[in-house]
C-alpha atoms as a PDB file:
ATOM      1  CA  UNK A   1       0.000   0.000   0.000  1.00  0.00           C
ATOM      2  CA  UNK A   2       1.491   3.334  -0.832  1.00  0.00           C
ATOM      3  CA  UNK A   3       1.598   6.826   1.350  1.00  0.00           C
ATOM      4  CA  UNK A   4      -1.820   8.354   0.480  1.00  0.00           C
ATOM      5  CA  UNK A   5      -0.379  11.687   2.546  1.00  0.00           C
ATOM      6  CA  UNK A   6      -1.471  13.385   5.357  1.00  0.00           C
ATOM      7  CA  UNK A   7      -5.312  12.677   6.508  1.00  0.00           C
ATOM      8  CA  UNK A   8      -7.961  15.359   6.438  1.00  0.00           C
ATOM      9  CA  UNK A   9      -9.420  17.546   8.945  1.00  0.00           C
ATOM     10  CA  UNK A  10     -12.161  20.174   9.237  1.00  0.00           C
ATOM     11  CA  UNK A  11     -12.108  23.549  10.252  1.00  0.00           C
ATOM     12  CA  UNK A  12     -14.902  25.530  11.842  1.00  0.00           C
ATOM     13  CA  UNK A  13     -14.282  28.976  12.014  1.00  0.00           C
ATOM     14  CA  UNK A  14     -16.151  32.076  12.750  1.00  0.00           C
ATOM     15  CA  UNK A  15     -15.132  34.734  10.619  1.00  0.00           C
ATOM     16  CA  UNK A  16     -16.092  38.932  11.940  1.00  0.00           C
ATOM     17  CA  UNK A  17     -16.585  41.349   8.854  1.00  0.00           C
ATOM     18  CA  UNK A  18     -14.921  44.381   9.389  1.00  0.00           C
ATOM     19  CA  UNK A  19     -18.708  46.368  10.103  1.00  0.00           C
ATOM     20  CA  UNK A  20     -22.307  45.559   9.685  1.00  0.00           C
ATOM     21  CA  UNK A  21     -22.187  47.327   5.727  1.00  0.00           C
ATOM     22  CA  UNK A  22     -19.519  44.731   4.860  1.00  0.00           C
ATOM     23  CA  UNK A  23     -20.466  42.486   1.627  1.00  0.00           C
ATOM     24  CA  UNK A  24     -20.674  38.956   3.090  1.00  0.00           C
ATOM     25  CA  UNK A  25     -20.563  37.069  -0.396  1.00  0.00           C
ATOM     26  CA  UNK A  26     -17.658  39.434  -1.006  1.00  0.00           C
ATOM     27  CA  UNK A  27     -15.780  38.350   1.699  1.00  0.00           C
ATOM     28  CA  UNK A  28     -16.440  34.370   1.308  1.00  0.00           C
ATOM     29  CA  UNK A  29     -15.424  34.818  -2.381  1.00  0.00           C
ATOM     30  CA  UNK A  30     -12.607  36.396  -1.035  1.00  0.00           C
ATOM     31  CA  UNK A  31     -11.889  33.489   1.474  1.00  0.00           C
ATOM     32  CA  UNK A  32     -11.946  31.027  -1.412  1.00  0.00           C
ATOM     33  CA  UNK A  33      -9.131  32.508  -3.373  1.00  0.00           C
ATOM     34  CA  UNK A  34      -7.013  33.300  -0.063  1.00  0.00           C
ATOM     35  CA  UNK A  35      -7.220  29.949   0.548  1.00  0.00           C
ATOM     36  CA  UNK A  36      -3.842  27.443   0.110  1.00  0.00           C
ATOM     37  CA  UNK A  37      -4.346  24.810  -2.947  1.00  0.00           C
ATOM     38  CA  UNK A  38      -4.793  22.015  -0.727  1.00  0.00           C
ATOM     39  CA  UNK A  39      -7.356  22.998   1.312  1.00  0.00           C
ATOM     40  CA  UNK A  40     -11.533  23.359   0.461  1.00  0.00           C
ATOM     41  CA  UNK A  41     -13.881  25.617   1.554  1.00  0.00           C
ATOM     42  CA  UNK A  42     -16.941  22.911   2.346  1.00  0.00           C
ATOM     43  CA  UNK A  43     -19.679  24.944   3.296  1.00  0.00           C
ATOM     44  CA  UNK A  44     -20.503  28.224   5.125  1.00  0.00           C
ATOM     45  CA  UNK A  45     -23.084  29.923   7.333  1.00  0.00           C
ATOM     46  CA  UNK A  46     -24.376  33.273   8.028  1.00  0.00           C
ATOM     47  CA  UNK A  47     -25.047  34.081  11.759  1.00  0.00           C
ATOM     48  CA  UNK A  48     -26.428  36.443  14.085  1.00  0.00           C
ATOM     49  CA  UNK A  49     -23.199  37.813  15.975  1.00  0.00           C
ATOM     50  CA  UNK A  50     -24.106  40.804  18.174  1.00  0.00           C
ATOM     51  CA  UNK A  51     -25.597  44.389  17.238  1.00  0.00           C
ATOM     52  CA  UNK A  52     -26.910  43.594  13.863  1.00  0.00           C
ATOM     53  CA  UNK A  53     -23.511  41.777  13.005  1.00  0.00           C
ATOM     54  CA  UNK A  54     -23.582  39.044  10.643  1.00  0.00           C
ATOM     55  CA  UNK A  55     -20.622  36.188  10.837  1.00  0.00           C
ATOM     56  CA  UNK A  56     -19.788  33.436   8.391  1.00  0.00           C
ATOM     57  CA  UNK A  57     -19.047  30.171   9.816  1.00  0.00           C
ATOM     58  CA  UNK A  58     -16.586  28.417   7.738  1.00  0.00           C
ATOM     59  CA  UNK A  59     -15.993  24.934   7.014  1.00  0.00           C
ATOM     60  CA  UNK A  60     -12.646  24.647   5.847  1.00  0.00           C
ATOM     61  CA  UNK A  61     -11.447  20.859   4.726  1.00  0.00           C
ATOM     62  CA  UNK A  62      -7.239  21.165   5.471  1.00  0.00           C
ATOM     63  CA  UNK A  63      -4.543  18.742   5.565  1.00  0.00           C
ATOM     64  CA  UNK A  64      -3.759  17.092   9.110  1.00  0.00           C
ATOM     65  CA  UNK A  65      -0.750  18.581   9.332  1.00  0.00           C
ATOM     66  CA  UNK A  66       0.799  20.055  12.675  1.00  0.00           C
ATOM     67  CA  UNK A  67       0.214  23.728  12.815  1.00  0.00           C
ATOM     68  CA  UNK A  68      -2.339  24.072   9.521  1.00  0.00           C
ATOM     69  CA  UNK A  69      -5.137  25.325  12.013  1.00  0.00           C
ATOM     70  CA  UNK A  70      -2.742  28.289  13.139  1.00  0.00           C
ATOM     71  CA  UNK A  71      -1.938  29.083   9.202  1.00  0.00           C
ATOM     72  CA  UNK A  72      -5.467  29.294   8.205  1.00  0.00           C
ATOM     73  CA  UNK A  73      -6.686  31.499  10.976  1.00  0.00           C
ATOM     74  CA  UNK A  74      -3.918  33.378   9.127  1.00  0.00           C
ATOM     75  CA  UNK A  75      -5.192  33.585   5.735  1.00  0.00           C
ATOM     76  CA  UNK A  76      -8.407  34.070   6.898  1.00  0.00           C
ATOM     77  CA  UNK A  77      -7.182  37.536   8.326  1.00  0.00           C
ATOM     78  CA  UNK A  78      -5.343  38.515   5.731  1.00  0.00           C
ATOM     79  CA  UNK A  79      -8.877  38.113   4.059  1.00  0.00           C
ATOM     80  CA  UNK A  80      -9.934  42.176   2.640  1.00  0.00           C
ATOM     81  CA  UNK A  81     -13.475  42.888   4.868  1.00  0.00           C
ATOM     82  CA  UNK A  82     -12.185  40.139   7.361  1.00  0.00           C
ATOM     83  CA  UNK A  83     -12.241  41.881  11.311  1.00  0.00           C
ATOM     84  CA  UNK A  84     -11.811  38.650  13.115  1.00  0.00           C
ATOM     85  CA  UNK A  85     -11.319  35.051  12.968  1.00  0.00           C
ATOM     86  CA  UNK A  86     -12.692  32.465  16.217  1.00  0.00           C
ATOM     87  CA  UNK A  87     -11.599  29.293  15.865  1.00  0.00           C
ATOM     88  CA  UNK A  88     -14.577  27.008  16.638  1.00  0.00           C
ATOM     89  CA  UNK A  89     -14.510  23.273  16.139  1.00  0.00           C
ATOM     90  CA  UNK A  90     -11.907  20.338  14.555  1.00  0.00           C
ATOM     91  CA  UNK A  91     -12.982  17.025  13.250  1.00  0.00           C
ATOM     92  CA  UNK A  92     -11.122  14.426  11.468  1.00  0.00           C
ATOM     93  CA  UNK A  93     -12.863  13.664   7.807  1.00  0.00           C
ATOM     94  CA  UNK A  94     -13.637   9.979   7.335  1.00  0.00           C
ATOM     95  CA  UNK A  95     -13.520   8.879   3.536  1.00  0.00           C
END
């Protein structure tokens, strides 16, 4: 049997727009080109936050590699509109 690489995990993250007028599809379109080649943005939600604030919570399908959480809470701030990133929730991805 031959090295199939690392294993997968998924990322929940809660990402803050920068103010209540920020473009929400603007900023997850934005996420998915920020994003490193090897990793998938799965899915997304738009939630209440607090004060009219709207956050998108991320899934993000990454490598299992030691320290990939830390990188993508990274790109994900680098994101334009992006005020702050909470990390939320890992799972390993069965399949």
């Amino acid at each position: 049997m031959g090295d199939k690489g690392p294993g997968r995990i998924s990322l929940l993250m809660r990402v803050l727009p920068e103010d209540v007028g920020t473009d929400l599809k603007a900023v997850e379109s934005n996420i998915k080109k920020a994003l490193p080649e090897d990793c998938t943005l799965d899915g997304v939600d738009v939630k209440p936050f607090a004060f009219g604030l709207q956050a998108l919570v991320c899934a993000i399908n990454v490598p299992d590699l030691e320290g990939n959480a830390d990188k993508i809470e990274d790109v994900l701030r680098s994101v334009p509109g992006v005020q702050g990133v909470e990390f939320l929730k890992m799972s390993r991805v069965i399949g």
